[in-house]
Protein backbone atom coordinates (compact mmCIF):
# COMPACT_ATOMS: atom_id res chain seq x y z
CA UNK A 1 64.53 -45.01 16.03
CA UNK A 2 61.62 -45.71 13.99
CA UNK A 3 59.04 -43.86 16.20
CA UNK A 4 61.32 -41.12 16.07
CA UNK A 5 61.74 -41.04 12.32
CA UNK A 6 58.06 -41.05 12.44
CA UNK A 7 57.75 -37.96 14.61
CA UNK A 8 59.96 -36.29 12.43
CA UNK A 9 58.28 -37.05 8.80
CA UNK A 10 55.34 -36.17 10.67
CA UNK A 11 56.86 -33.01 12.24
CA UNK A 12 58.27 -32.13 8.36
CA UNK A 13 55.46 -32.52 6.66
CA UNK A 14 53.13 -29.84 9.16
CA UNK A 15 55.82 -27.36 8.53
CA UNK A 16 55.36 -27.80 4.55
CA UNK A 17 51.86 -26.11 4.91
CA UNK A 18 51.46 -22.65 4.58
CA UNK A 19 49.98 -22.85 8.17
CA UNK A 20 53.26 -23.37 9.25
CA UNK A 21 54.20 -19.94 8.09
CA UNK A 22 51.21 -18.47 8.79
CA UNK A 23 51.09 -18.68 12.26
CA UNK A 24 54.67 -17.61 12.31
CA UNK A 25 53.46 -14.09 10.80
CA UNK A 26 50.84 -14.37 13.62
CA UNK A 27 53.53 -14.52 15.93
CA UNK A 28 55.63 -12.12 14.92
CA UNK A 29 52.70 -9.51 14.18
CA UNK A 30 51.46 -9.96 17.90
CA UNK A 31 54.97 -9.30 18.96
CA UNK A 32 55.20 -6.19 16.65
CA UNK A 33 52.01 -4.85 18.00
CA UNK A 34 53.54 -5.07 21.46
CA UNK A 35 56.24 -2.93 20.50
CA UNK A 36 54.34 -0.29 19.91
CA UNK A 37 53.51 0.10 23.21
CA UNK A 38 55.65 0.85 26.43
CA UNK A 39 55.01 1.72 29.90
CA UNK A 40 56.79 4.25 32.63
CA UNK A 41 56.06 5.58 36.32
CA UNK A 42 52.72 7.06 35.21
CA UNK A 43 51.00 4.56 33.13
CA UNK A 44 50.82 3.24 29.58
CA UNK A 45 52.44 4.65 26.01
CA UNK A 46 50.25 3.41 22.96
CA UNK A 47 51.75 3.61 19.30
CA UNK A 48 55.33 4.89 20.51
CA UNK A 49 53.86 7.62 22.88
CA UNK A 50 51.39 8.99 20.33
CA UNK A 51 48.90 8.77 23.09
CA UNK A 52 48.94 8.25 26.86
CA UNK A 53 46.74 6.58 29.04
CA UNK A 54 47.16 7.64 33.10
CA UNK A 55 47.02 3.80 35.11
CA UNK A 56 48.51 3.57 38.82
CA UNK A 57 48.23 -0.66 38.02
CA UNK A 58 51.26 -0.43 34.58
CA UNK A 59 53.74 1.12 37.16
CA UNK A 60 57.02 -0.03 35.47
CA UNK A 61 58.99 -1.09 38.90
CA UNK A 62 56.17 -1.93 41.10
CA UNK A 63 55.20 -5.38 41.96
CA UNK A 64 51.29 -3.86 40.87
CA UNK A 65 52.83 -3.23 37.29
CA UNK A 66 54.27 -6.59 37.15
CA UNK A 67 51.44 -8.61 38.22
CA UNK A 68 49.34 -6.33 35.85
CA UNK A 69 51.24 -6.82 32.66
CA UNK A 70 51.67 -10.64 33.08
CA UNK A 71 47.54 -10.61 33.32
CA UNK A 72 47.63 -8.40 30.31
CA UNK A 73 49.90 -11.19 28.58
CA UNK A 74 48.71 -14.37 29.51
CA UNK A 75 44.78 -13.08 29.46
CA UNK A 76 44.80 -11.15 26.17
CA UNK A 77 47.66 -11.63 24.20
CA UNK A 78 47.95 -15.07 24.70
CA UNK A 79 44.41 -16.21 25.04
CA UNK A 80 43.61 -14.67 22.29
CA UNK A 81 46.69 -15.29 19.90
CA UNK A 82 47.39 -18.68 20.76
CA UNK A 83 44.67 -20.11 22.67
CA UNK A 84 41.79 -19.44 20.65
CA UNK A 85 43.12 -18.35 16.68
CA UNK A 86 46.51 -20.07 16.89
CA UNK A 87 44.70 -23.52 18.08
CA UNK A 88 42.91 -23.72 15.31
CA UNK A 89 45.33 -22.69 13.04
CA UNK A 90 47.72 -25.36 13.95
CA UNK A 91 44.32 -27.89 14.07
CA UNK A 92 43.96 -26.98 10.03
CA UNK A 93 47.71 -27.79 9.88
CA UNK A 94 47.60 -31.49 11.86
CA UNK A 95 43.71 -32.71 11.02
CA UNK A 96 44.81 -34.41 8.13
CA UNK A 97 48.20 -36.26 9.77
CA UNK A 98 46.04 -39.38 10.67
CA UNK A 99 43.80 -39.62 7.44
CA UNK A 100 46.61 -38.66 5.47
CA UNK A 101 48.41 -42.24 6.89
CA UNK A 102 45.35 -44.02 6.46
CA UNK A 103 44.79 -43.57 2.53
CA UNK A 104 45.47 -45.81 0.16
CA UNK A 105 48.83 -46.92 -0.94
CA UNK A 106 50.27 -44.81 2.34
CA UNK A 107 49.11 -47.25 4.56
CA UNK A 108 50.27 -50.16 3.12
CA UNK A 109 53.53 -49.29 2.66
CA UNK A 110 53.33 -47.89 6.64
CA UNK A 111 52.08 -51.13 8.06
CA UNK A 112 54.36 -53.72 5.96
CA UNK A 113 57.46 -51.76 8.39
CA UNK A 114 58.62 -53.74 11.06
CA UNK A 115 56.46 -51.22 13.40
CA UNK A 116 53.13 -51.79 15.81
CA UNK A 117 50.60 -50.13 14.34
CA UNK A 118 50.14 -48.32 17.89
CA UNK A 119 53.74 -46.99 17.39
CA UNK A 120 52.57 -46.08 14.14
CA UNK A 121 49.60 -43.88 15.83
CA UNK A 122 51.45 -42.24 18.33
CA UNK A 123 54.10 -41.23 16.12
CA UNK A 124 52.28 -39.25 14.10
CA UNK A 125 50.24 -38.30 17.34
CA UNK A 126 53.48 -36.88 18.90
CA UNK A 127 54.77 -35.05 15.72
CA UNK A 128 51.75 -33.18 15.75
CA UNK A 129 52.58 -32.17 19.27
CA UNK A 130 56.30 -31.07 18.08
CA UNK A 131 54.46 -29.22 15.52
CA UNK A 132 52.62 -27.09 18.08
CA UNK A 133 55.81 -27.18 20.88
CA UNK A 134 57.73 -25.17 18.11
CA UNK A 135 55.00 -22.52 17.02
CA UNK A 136 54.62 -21.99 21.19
CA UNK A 137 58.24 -21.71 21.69
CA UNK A 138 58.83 -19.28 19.14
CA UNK A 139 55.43 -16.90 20.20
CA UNK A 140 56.33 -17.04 23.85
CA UNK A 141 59.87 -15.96 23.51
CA UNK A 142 58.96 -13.48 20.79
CA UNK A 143 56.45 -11.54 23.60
CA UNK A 144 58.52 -12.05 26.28
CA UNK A 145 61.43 -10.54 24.63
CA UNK A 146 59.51 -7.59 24.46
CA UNK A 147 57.80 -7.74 27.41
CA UNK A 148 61.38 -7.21 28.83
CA UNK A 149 62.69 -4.79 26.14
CA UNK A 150 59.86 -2.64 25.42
CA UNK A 151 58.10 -2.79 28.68
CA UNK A 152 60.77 -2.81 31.04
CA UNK A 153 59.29 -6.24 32.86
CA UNK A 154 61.01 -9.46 32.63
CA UNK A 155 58.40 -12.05 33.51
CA UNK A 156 60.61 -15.41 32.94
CA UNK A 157 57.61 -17.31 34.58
CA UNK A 158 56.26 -16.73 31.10
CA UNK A 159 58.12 -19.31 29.54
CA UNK A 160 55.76 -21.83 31.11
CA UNK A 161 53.01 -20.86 28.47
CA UNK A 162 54.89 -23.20 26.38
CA UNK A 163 54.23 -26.34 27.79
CA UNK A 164 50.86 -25.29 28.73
CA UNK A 165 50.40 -24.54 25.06
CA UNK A 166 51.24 -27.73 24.01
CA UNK A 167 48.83 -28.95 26.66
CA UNK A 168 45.86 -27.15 25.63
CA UNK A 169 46.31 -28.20 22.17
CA UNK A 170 46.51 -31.64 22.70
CA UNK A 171 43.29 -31.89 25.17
CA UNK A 172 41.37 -30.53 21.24
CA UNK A 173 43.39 -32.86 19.31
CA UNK A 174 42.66 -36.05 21.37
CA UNK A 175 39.40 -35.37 19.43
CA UNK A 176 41.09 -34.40 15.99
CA UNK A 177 42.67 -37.82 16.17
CA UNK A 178 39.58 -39.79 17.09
CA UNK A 179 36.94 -38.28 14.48
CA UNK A 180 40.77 -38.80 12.21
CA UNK A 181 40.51 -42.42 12.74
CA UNK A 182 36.43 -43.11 12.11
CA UNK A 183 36.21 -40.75 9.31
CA UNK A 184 39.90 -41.14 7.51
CA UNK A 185 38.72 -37.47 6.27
CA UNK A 186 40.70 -34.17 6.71
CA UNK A 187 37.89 -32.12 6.90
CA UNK A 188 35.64 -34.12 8.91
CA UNK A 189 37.68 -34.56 11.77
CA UNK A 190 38.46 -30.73 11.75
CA UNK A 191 34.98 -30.08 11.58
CA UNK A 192 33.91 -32.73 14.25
CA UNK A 193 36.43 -31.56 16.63
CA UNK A 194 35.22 -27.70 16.47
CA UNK A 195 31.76 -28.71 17.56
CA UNK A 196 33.27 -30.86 20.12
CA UNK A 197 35.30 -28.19 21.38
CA UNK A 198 32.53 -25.79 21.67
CA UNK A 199 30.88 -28.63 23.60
CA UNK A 200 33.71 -28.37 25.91
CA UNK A 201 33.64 -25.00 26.10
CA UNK A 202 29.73 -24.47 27.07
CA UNK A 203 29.74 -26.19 30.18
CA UNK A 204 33.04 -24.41 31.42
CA UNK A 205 31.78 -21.13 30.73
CA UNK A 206 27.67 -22.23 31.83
CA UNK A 207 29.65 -23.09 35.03
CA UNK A 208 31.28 -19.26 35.17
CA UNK A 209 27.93 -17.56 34.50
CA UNK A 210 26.50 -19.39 37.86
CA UNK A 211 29.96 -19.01 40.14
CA UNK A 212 29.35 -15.00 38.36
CA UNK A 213 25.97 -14.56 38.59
CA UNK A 214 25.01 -17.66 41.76
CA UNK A 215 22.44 -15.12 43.31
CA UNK A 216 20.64 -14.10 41.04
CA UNK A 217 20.10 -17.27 39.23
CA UNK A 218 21.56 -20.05 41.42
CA UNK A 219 21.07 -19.24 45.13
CA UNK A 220 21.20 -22.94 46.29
CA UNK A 221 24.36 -23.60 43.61
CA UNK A 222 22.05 -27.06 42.39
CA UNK A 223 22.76 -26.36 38.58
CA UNK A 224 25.96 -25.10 39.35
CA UNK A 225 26.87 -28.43 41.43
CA UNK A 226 25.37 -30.38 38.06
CA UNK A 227 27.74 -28.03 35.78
CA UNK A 228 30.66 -28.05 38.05
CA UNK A 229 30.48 -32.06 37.52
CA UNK A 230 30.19 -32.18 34.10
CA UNK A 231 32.90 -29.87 33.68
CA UNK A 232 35.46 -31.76 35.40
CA UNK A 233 35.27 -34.76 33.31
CA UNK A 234 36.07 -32.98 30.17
CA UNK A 235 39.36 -31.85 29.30
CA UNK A 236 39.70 -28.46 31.10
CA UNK A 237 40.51 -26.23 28.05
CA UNK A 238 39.74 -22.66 30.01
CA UNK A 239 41.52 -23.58 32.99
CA UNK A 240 45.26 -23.22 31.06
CA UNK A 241 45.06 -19.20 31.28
CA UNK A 242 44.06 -19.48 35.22
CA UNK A 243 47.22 -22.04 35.63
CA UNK A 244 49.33 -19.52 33.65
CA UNK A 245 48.36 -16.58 35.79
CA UNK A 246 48.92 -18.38 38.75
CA UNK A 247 52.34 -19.45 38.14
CA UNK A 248 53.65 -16.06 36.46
CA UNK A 249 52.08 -14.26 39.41
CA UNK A 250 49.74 -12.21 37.15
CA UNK A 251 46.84 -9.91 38.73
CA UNK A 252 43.63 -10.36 38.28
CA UNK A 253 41.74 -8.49 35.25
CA UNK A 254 39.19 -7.32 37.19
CA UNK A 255 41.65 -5.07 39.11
CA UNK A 256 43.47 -4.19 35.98
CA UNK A 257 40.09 -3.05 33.72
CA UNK A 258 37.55 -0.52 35.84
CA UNK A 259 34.51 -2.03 36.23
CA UNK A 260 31.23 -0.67 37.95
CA UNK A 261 30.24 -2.66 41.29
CA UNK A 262 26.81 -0.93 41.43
CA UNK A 263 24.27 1.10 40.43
CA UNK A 264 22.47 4.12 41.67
CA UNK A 265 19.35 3.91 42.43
CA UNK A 266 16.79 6.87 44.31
CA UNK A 267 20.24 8.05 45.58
CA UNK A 268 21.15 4.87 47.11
CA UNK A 269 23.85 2.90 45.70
CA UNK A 270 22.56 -1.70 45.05
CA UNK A 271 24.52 -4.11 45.85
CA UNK A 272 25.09 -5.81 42.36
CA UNK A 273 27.58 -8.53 41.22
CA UNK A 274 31.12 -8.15 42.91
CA UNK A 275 33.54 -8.91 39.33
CA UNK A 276 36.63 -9.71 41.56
CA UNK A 277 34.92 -12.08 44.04
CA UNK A 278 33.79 -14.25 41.35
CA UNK A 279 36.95 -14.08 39.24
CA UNK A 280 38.78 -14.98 42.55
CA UNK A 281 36.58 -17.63 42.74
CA UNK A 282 37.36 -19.16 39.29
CA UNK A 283 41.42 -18.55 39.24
CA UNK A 284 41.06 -20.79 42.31
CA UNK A 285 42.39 -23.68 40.21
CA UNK A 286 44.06 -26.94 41.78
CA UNK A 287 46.68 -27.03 39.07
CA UNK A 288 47.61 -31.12 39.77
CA UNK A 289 43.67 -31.97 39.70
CA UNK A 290 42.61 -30.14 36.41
CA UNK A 291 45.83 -31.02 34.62
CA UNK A 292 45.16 -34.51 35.60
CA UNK A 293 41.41 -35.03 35.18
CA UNK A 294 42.00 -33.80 31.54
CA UNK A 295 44.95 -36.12 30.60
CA UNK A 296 43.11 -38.71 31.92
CA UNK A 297 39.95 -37.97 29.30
CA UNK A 298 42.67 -37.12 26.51
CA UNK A 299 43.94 -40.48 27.23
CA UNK A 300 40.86 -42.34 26.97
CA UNK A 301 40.11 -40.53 23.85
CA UNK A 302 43.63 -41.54 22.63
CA UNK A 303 43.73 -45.14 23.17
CA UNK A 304 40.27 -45.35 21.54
CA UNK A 305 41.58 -43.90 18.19
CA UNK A 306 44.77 -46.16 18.68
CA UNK A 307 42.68 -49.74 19.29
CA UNK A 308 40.18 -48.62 16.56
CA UNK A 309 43.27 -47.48 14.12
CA UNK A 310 45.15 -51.15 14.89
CA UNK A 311 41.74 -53.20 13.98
CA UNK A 312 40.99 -51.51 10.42
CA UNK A 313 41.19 -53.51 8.06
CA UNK A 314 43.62 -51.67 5.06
């Protein structure tokens, strides 16, 4: 009962920020903005049929359509809304959860409860994580509600975005809570865990560039063996859109968006990068394994913050 308690003073005081209600605007604004457009038999309607755009792939009905707005979805609506902008919104909100219970006078009165001080860590670890399982909930309903009103296409397989969500959040703030603990400063650990983030994200995406690009730059895959290591001991932050698309069935967006697969050249048409053979390559994603690998580095990250937290001295 106390752990709870202190998941839900933890969970109480994220939703006193304006971040809180913030990201709820974001939310509802994303959904808006899908409203305004629909699809039929012939393709897509943009700003309540102000202007059409002809696309065999939107089909309402057609298993194409379906698999095309689910990529649309999870790839740009959701990557963008949640994974990249709401992420860091709802870091800003939780950064300063575990300096917050370190300061003065909050600490003491936290540690003389009848409470381990790694129950006290996790709780406030795990209210952040309610914090971010009740933004998700309410975004991924939101856009699937219209997804099914406005656009004709119930995708219910959308409603695993939510957990994943929460997932992808907490591989970043495993970090947050670490750089929370050394520095007992808001803004450090938000700024500490960006640039650990983006060191994250540049092998993942130095590894696309050579599965994209391998000859041309990479014929023997060498680097790209070196990169592909690297990349899966650190938390897998890129893989959560590939795991979404796989489980709602989604197409992939190189079918969806024309793209040129050569040039022309003295009348003869090179051979150039094939976009859907590489991006067939990369949503070729053991779910179990990359889920895994990443918990596993969370957790190392976690238990660090949660030996260092129980030996400072208050």
């Amino acid at each position: 009962m106390q752990v709870w308690a202190l998941i839900v003073d933890s969970f109480r005081d994220a939703i006193d920020r304006k971040i809180f209600w913030i990201m709820l605007v974001l939310s509802a604004a994303t959904a808006g903005a899908m409203a305004c457009v629909s699809f039929d038999a012939e393709g897509v309607n943009v700003l309540f049929g102000t202007w059409h755009i002809d696309s065999e792939f939107y089909a309402v009905g057609s298993e194409t359509g379906r698999s095309a707005i689910a990529a649309t979805i999870i790839k740009i609506v959701f990557d963008l809304s949640i994974g990249w902008v709401g992420i860091i919104l709802a870091l800003i909100a939780t950064a300063g959860m575990v300096p917050a219970m370190m300061s003065p006078g909050a600490v003491d009165i936290l540690v003389s409860k009848p409470m381990s001080r790694h129950k006290l860590f996790f709780g406030k670890y795990v209210g952040a994580m309610a914090f971010v399982l009740m933004q998700a909930t309410v975004f991924v309903f939101l856009t699937t509600f219209v997804a099914g009103w406005r656009w004709k296409c119930w995708i219910l397989e959308l409603l695993w975005l939510i957990p994943l969500t929460v997932l992808l959040f907490s591989y970043v703030y495993g970090f947050c809570a670490l750089f929370g603990v050394l520095t007992r400063n808001a803004m450090a650990s938000l700024l500490l865990t960006l640039v650990a983030w983006v060191g994250v994200w540049a092998p993942q995406t130095l590894y696309e560039t050579f599965v994209t690009f391998e000859e041309q730059i990479d014929p023997d895959q060498r680097y790209q063996r070196a990169v592909g290591a690297l990349k899966w001991v650190l938390p897998k932050t890129q893989d959560i859109p590939l795991i979404a698309g796989k489980l709602a069935g989604a197409a992939l967006m190189s079918d969806v968006i024309a793209t040129e697969s050569g040039t022309v050249t003295d009348g003869k048409k090179e051979p150039t990068i094939d976009p859907r053979q590489a991006e067939e390559r990369l949503s070729d994603v053991n779910i179990a394994v990359s889920i895994a690998s990443s918990l596993a580095f969370e957790g190392v990250l976690v238990a660090a913050a949660s030996i260092l937290f129980r030996r400072k001295d208050f």
